[in-house]
N, C-alpha and C. Protein backbone atom coordinates (compact mmCIF):
# COMPACT_ATOMS: atom_id res chain seq x y z
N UNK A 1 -101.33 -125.18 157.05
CA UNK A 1 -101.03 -124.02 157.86
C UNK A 1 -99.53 -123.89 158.09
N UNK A 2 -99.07 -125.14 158.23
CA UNK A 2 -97.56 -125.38 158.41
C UNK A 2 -96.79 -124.34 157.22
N UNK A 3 -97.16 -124.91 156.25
CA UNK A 3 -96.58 -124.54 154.94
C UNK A 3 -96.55 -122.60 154.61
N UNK A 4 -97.86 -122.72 155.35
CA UNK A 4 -98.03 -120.66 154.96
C UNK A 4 -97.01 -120.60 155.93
N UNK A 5 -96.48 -120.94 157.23
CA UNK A 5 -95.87 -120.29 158.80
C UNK A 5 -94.69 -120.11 157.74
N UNK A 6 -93.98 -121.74 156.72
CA UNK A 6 -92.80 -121.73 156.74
C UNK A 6 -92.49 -120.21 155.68
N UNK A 7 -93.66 -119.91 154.68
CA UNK A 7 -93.22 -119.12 153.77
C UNK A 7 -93.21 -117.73 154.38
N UNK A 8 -94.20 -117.34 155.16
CA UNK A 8 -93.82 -116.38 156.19
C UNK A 8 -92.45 -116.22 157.03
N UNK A 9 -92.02 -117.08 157.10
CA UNK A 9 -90.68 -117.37 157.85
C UNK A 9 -89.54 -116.91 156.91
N UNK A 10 -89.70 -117.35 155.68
CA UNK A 10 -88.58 -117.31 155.10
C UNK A 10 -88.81 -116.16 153.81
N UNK A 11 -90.04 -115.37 154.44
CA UNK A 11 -90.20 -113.94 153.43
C UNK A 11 -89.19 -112.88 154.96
N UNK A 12 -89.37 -113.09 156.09
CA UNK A 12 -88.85 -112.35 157.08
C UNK A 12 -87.48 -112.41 156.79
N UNK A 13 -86.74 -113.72 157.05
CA UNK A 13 -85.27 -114.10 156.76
C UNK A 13 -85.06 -112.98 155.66
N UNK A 14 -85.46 -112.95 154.49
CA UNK A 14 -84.73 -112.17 153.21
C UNK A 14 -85.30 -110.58 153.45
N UNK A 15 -86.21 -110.25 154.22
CA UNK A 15 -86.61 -108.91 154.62
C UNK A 15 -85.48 -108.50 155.70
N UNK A 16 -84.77 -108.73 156.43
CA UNK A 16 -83.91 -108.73 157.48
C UNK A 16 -82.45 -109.02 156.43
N UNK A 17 -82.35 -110.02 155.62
CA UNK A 17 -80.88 -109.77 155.05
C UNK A 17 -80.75 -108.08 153.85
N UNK A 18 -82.18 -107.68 153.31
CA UNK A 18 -82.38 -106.60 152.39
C UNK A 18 -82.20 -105.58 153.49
N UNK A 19 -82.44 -105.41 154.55
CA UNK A 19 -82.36 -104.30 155.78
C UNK A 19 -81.01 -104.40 156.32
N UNK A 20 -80.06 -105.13 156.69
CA UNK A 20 -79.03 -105.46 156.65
C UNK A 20 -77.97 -104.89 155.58
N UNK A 21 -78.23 -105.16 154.59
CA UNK A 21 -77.38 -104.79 153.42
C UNK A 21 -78.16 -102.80 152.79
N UNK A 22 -78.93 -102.81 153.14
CA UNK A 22 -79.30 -100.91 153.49
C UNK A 22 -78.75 -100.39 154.51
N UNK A 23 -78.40 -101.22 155.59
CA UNK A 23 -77.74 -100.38 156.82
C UNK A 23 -76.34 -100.65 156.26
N UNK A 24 -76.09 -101.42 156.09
CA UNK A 24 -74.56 -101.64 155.46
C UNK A 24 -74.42 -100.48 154.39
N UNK A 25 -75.46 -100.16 153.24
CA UNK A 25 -75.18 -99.07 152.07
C UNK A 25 -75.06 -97.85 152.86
N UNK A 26 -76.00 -97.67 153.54
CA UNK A 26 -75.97 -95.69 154.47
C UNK A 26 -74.65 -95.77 155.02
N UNK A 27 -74.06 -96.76 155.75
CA UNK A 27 -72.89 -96.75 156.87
C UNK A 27 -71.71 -96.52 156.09
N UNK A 28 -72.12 -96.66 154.36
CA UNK A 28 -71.16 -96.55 154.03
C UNK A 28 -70.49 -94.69 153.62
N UNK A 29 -71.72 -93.93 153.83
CA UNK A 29 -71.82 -92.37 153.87
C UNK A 29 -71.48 -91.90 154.93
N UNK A 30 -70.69 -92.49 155.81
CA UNK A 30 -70.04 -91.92 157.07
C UNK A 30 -68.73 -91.94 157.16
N UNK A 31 -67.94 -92.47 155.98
CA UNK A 31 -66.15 -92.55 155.47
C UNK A 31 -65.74 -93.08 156.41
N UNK A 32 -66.11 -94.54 156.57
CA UNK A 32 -65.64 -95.41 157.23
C UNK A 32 -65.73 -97.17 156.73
N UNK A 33 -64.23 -98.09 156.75
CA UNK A 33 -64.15 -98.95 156.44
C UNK A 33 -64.40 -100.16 157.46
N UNK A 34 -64.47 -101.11 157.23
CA UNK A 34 -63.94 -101.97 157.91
C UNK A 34 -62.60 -103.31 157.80
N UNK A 35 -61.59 -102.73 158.79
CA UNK A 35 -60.56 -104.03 158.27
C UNK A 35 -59.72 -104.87 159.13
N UNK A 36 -60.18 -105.63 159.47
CA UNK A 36 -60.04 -106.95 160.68
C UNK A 36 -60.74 -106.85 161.11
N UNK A 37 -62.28 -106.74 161.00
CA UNK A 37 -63.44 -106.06 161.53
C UNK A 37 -63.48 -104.92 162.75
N UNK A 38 -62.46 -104.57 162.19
CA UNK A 38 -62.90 -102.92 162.89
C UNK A 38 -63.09 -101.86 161.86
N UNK A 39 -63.85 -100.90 162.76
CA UNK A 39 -63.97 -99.64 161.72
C UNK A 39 -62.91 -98.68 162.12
N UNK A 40 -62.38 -98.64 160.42
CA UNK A 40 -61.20 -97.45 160.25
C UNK A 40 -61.71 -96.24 159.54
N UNK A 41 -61.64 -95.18 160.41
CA UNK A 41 -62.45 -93.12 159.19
C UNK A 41 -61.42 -93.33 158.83
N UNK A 42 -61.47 -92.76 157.82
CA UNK A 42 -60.38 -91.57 156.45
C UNK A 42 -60.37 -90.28 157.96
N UNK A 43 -59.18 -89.91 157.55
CA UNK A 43 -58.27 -89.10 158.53
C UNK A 43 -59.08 -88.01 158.70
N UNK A 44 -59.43 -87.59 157.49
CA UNK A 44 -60.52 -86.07 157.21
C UNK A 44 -61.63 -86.38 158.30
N UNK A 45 -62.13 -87.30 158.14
CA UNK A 45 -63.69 -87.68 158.95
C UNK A 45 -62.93 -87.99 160.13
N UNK A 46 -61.79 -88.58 160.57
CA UNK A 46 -61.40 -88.15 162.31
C UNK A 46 -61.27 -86.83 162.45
N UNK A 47 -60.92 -86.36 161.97
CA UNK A 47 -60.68 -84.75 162.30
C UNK A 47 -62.00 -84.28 162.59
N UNK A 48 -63.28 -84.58 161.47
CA UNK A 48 -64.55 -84.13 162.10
C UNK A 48 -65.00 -84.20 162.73
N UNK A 49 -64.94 -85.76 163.09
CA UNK A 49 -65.22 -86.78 164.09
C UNK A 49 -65.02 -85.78 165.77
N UNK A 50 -63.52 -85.62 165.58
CA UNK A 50 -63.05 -84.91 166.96
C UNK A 50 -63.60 -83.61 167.34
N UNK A 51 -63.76 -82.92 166.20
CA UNK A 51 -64.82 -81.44 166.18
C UNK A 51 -65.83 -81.79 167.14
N UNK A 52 -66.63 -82.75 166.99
CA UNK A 52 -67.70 -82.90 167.35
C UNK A 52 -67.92 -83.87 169.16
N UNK A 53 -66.81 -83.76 169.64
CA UNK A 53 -66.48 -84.56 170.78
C UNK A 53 -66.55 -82.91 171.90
N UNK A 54 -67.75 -83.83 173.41
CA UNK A 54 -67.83 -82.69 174.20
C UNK A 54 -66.59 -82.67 175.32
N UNK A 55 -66.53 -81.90 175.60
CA UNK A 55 -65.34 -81.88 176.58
C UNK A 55 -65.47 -82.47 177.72
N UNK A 56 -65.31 -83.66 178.24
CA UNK A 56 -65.48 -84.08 179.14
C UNK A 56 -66.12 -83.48 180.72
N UNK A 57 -65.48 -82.47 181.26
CA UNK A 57 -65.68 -81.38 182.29
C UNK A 57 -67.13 -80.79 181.88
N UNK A 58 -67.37 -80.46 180.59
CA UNK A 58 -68.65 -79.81 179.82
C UNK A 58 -70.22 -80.69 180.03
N UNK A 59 -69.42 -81.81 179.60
CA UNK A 59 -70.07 -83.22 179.74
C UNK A 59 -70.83 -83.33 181.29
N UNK A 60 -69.88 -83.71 182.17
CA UNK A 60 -69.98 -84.22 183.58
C UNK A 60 -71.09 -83.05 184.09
N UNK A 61 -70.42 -81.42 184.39
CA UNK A 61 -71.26 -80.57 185.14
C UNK A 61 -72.32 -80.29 183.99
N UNK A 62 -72.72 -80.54 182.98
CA UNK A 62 -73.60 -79.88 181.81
C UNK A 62 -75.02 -80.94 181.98
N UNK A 63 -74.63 -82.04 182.53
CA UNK A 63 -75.66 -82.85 182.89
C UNK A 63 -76.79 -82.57 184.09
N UNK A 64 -77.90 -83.10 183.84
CA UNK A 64 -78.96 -82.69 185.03
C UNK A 64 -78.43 -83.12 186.72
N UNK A 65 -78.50 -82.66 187.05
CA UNK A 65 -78.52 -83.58 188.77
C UNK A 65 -79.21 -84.49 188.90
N UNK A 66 -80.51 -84.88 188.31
CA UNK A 66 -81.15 -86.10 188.69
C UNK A 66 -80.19 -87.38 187.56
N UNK A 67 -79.74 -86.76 186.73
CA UNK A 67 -79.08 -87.98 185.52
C UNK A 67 -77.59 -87.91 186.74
N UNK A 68 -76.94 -87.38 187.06
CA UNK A 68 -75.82 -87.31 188.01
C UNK A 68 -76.00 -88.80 188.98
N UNK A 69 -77.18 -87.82 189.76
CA UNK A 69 -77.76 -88.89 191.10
C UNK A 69 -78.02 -90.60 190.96
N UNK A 70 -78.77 -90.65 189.52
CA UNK A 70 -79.32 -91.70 188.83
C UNK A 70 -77.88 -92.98 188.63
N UNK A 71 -76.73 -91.99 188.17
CA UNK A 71 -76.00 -92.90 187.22
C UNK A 71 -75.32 -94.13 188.40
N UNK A 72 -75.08 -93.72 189.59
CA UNK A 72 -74.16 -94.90 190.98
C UNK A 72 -75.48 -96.20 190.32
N UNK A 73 -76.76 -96.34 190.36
CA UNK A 73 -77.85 -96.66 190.10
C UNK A 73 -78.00 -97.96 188.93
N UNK A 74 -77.83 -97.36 188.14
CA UNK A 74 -77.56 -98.06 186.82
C UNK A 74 -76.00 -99.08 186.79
N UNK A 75 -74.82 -97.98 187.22
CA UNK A 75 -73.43 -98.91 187.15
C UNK A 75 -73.61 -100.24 187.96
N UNK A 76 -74.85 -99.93 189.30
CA UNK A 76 -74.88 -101.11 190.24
C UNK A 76 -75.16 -102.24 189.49
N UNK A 77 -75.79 -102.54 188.16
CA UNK A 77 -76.36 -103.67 187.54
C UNK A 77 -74.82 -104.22 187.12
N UNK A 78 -73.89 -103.78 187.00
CA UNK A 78 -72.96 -104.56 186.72
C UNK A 78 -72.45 -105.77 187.46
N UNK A 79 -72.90 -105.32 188.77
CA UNK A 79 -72.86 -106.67 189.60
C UNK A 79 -73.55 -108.18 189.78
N UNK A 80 -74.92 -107.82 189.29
CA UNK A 80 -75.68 -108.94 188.86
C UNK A 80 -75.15 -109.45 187.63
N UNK A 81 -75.24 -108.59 186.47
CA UNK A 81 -75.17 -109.32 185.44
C UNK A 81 -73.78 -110.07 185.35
N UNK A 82 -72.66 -109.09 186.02
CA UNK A 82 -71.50 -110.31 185.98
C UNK A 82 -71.07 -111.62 186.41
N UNK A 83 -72.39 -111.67 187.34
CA UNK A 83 -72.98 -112.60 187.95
C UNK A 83 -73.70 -113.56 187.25
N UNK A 84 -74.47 -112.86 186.77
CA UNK A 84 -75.06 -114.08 185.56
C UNK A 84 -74.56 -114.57 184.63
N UNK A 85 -73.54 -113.49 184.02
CA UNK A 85 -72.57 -114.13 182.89
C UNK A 85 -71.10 -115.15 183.55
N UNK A 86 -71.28 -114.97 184.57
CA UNK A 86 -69.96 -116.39 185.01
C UNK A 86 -71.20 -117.48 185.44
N UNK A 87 -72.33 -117.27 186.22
CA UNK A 87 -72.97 -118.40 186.70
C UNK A 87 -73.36 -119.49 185.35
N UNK A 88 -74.15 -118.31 184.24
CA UNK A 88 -74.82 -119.36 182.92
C UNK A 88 -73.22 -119.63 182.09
N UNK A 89 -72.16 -118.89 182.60
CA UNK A 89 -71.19 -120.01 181.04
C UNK A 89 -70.65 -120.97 182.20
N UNK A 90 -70.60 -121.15 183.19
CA UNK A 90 -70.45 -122.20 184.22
C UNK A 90 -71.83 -122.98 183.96
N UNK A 91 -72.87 -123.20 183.48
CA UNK A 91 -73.73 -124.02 183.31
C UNK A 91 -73.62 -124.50 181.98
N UNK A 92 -73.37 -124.15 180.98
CA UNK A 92 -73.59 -124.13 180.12
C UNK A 92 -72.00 -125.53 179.73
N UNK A 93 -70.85 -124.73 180.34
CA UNK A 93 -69.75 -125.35 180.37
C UNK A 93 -69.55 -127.11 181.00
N UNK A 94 -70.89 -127.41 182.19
CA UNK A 94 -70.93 -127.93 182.48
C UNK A 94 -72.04 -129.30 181.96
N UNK A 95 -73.62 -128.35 181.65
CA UNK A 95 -75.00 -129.34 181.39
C UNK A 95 -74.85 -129.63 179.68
N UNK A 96 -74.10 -128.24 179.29
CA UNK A 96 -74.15 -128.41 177.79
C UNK A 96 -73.52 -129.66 177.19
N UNK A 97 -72.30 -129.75 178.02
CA UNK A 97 -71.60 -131.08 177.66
C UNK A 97 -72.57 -132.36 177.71
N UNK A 98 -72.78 -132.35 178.92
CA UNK A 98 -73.73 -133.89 179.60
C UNK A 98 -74.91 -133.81 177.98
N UNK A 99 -76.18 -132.59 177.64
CA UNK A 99 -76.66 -132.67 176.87
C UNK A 99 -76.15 -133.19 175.50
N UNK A 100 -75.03 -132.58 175.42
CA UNK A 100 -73.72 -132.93 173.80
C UNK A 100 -74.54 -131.91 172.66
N UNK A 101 -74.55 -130.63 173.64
CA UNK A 101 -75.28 -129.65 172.68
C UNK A 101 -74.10 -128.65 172.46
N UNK A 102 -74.02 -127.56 171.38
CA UNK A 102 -72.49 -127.39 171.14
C UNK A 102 -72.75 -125.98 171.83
N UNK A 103 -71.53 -125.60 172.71
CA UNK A 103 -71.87 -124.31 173.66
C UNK A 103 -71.68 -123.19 172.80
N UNK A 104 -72.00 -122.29 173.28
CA UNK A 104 -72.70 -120.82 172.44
C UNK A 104 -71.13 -120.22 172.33
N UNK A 105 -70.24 -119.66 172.10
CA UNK A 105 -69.43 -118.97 172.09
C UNK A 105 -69.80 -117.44 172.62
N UNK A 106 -69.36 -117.19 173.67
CA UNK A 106 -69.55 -115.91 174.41
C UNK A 106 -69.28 -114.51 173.53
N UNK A 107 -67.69 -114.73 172.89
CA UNK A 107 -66.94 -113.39 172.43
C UNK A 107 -67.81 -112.91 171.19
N UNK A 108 -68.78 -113.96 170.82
CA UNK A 108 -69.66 -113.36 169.65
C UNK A 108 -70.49 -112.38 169.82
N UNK A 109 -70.83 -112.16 171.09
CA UNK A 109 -71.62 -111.29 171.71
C UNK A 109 -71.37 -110.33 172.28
N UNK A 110 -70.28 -109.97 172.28
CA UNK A 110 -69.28 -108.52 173.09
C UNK A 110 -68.50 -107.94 171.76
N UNK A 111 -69.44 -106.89 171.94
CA UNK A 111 -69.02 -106.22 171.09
C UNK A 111 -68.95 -104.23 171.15
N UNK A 112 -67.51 -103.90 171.24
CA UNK A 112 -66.66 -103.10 172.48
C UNK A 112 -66.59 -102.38 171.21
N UNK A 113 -66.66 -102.08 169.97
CA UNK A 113 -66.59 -101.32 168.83
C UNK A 113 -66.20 -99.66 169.09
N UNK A 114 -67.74 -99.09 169.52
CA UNK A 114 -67.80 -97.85 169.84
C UNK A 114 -67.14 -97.31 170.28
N UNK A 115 -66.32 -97.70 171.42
CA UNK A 115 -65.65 -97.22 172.49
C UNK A 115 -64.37 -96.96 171.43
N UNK A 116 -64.16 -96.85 170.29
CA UNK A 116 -63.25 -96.09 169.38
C UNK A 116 -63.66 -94.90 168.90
N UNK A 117 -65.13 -94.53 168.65
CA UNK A 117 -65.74 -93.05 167.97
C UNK A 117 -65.05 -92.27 168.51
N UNK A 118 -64.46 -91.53 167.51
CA UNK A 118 -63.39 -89.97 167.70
C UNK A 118 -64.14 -89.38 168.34
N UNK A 119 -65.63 -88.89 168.04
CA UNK A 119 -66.94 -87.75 168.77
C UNK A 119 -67.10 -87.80 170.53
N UNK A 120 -67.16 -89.02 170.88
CA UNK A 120 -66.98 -89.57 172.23
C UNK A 120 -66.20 -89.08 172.85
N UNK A 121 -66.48 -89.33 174.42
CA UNK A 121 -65.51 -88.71 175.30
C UNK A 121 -65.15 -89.65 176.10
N UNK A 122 -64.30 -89.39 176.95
CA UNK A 122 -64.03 -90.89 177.92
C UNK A 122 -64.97 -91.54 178.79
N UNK A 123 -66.03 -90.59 179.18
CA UNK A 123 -67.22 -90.87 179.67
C UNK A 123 -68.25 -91.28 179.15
N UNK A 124 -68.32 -90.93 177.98
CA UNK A 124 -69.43 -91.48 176.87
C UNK A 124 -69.37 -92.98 176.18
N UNK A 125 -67.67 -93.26 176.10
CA UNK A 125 -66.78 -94.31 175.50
C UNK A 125 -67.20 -95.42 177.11
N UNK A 126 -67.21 -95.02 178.14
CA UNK A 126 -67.07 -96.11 179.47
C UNK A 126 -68.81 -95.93 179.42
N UNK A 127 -69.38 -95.43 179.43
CA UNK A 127 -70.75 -95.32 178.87
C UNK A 127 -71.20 -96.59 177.94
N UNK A 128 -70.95 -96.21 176.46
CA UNK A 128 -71.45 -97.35 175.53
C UNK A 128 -70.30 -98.74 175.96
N UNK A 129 -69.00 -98.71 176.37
CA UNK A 129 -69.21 -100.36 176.94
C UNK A 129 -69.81 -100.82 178.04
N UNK A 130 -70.34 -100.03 178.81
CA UNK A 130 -71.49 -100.75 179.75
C UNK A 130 -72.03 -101.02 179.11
N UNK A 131 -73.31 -100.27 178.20
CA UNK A 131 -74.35 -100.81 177.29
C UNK A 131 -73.77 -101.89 176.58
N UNK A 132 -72.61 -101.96 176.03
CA UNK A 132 -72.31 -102.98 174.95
C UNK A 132 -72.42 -104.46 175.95
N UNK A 133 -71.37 -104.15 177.18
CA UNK A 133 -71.52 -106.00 178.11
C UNK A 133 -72.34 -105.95 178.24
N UNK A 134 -73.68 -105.13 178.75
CA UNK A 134 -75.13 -105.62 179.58
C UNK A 134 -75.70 -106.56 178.55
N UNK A 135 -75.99 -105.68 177.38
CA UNK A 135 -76.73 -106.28 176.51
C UNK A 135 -76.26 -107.46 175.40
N UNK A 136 -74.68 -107.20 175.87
CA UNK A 136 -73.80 -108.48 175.16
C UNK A 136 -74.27 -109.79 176.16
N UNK A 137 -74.27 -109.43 177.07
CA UNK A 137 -74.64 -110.72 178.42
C UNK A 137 -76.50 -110.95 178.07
N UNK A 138 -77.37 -110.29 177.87
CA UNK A 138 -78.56 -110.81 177.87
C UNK A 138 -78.66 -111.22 176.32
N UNK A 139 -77.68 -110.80 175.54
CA UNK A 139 -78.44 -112.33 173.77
C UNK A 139 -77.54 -113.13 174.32
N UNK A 140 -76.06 -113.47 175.23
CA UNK A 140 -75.13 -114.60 175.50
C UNK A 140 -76.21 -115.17 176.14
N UNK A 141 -76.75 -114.95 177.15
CA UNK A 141 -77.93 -115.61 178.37
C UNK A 141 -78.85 -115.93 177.49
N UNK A 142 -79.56 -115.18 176.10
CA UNK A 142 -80.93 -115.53 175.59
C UNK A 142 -80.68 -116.69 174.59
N UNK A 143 -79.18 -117.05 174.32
CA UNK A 143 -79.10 -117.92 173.15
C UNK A 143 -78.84 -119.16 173.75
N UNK A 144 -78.28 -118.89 175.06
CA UNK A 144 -77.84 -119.98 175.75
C UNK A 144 -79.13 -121.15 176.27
N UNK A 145 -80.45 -120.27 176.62
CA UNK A 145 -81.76 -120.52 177.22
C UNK A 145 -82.15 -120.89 176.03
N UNK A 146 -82.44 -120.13 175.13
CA UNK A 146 -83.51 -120.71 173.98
C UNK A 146 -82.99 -122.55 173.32
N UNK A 147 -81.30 -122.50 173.16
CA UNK A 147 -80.87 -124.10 173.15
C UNK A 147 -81.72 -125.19 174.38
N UNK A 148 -81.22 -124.13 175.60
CA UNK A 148 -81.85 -125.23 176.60
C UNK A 148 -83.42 -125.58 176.63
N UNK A 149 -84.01 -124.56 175.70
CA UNK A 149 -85.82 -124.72 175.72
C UNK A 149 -85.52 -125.33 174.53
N UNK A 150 -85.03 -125.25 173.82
CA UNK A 150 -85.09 -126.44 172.41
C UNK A 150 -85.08 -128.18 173.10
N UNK A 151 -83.72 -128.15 173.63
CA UNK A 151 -83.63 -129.63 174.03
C UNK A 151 -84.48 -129.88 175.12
N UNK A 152 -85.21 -129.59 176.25
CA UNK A 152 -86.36 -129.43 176.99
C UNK A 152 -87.50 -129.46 176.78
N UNK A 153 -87.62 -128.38 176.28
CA UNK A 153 -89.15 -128.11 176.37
C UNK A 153 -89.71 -127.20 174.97
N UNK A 154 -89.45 -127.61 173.88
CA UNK A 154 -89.61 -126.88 172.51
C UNK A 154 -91.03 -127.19 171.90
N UNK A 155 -92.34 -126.03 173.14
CA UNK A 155 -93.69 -126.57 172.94
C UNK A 155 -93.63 -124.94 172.36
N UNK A 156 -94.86 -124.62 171.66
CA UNK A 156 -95.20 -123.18 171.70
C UNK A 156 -96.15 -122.73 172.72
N UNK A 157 -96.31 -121.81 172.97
CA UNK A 157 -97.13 -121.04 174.12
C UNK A 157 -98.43 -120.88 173.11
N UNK A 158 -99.81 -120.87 174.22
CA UNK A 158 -101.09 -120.50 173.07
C UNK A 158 -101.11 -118.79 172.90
N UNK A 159 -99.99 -117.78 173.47
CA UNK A 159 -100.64 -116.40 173.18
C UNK A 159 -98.81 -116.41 172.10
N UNK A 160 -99.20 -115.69 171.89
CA UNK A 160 -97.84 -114.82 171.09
C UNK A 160 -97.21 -114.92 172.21
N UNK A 161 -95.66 -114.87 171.79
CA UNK A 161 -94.63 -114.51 172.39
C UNK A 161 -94.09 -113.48 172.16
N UNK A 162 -93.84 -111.95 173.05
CA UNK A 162 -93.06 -110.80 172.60
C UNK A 162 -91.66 -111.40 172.18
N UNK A 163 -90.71 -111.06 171.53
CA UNK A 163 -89.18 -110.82 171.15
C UNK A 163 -89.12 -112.46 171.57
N UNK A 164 -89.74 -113.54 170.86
CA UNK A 164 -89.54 -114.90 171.12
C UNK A 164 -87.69 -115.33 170.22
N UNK A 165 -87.81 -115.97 170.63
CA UNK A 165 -85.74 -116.56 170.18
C UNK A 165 -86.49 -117.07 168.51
N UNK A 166 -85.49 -117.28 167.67
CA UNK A 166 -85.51 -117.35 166.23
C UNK A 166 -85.91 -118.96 166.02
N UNK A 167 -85.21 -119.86 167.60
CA UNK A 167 -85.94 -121.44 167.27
C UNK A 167 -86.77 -121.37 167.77
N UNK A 168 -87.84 -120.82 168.26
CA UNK A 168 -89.30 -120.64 168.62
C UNK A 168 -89.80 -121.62 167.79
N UNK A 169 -90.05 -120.82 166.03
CA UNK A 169 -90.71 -121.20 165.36
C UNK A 169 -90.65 -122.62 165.07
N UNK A 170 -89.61 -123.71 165.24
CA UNK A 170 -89.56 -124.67 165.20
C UNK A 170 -89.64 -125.65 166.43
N UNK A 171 -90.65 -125.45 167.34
CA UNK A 171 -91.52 -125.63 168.03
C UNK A 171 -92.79 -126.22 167.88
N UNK A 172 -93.19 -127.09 168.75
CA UNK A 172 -94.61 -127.95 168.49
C UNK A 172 -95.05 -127.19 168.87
N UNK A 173 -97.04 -127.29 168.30
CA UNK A 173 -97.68 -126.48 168.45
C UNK A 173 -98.31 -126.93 169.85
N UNK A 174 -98.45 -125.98 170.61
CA UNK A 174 -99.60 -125.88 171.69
C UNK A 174 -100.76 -127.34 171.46
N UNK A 175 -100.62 -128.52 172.79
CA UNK A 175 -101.70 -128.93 172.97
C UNK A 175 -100.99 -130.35 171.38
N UNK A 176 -100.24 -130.01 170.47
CA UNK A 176 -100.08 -131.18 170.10
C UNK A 176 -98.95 -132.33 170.73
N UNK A 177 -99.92 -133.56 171.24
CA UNK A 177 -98.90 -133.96 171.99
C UNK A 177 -98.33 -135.39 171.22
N UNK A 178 -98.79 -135.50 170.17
CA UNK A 178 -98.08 -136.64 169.43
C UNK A 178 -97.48 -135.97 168.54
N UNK A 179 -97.26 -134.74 168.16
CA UNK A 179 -96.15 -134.02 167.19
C UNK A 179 -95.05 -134.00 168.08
N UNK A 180 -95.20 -133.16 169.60
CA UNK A 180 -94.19 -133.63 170.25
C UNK A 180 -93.31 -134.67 170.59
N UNK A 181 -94.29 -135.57 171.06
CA UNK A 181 -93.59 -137.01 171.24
C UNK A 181 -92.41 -137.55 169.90
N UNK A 182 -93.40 -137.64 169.02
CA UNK A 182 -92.64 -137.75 167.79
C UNK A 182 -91.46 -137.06 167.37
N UNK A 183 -91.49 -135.91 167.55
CA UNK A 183 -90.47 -134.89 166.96
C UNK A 183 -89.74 -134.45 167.99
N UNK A 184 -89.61 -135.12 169.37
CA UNK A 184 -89.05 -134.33 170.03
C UNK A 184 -87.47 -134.86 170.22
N UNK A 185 -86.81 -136.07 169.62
CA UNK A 185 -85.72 -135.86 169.63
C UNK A 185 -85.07 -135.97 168.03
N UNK A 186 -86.13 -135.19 167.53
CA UNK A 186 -85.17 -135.12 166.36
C UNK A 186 -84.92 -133.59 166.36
N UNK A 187 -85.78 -132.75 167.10
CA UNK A 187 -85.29 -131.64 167.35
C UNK A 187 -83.55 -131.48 168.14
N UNK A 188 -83.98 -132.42 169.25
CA UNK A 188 -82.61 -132.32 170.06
C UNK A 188 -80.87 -132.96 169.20
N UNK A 189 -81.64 -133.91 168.51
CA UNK A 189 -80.50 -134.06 166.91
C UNK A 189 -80.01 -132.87 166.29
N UNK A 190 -81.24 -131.85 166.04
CA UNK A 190 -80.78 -130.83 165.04
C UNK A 190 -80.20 -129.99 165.80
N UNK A 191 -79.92 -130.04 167.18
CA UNK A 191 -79.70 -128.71 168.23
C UNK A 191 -78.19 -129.17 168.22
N UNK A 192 -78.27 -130.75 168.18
CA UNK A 192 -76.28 -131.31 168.58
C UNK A 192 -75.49 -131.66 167.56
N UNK A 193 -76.30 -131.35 166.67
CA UNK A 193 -75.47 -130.93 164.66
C UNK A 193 -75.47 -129.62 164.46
N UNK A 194 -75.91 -128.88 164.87
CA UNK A 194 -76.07 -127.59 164.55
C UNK A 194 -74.37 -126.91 164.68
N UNK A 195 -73.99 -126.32 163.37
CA UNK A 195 -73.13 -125.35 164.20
C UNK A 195 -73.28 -123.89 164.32
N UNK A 196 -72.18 -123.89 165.18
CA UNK A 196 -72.41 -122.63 165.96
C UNK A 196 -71.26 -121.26 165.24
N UNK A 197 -72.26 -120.99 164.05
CA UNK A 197 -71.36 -120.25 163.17
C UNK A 197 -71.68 -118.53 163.39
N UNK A 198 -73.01 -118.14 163.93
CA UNK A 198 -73.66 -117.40 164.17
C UNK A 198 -74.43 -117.12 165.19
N UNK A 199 -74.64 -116.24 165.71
CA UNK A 199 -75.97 -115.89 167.02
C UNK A 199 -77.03 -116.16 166.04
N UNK A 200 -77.75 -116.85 166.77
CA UNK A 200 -79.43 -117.12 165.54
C UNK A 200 -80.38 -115.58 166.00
N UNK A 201 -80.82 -115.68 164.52
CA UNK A 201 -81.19 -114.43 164.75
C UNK A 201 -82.79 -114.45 164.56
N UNK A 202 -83.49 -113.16 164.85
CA UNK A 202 -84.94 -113.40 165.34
C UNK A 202 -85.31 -113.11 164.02
């Protein structure tokens, strides 16, 4: 059974690098490069780019009143999560060491890109970097947790897991408790060799 999980596993891996390299081919029909990993348009496609940008004032009153009312609402989450992102790299900075597990690199996960689109407005641009930290802070928080459930507690659950972390799968099974025993610090070996070249991906 082992053996079908792993080939299932590693038909997904090359289904996800073929989807990858298609989003990479379309992106490339939008006349845009990348160089120091940013994206640079051809001058022509800023110019379109800017055509297509709402006027800020247009923007603000053109919106509903309940999306108006809503938005104080939403900005408030910035306070928790900045909260969570100093509390877990203060843990991480601290237990990760004692564990000798190698810490996640944060800046891999912030990613402020958008907030260059010519089309955008200054409101739309302070817009997608909220979205970009929130959700840069919950894979920094989800990669940081899934290490700490590796070296802990790397059992599987008996139902499915929705949007489970990518070392899930290398997880004892439910209820085996001499696979665990056995394997459980050679997992925590592979967690403090591992490097940290990439966000692991699902």
């Amino acid at each position: 059974m082992t053996n079908r999980v792993d080939v299932l596993i590693d038909r997904i891996r090359l289904l996800e690098h073929e989807l990858e390299a298609e989003f990479s081919r379309q992106r490339s029909g939008f006349r845009f490069g990348l160089e120091h990993g940013r994206a640079r348009f051809e001058e022509e496609a800023i110019r379109r780019l800017t055509e297509r940008r709402i006027r800020l004032f247009d923007y603000v009153f053109g919106s509903p009143l309940l999306v108006a009312v809503t938005a104080p609402v939403i900005y408030s989450l910035l306070i928790p999560f900045a909260l969570v992102d100093l509390w877990v790299s203060i843990y991480q900075a601290i237990c990760f060491r004692v564990y000798r597990i190698p810490r996640v690199r944060r800046g891999r996960y912030m990613n402020f890109d958008r907030t260059g689109l010519p089309y955008l407005n200054a409101l739309e641009k302070l817009n997608c970097a909220y979205c970009s930290y929130v959700n840069g802070v919950i894979a920094y928080v989800g990669e940081i947790a899934s290490r700490t459930e590796q070296y802990w507690c790397p059992i599987k659950h008996t139902r499915r897991v929705v949007g489970a972390h990518a070392r899930y799968d290398r997880f004892e099974d439910f209820g085996d408790g001499e696979g665990y025993r056995s394997h459980l610090e050679g997992l925590r070996t592979a967690l403090r060799t591992e490097e940290d070249a990439e966000p692991a991906k699902q």
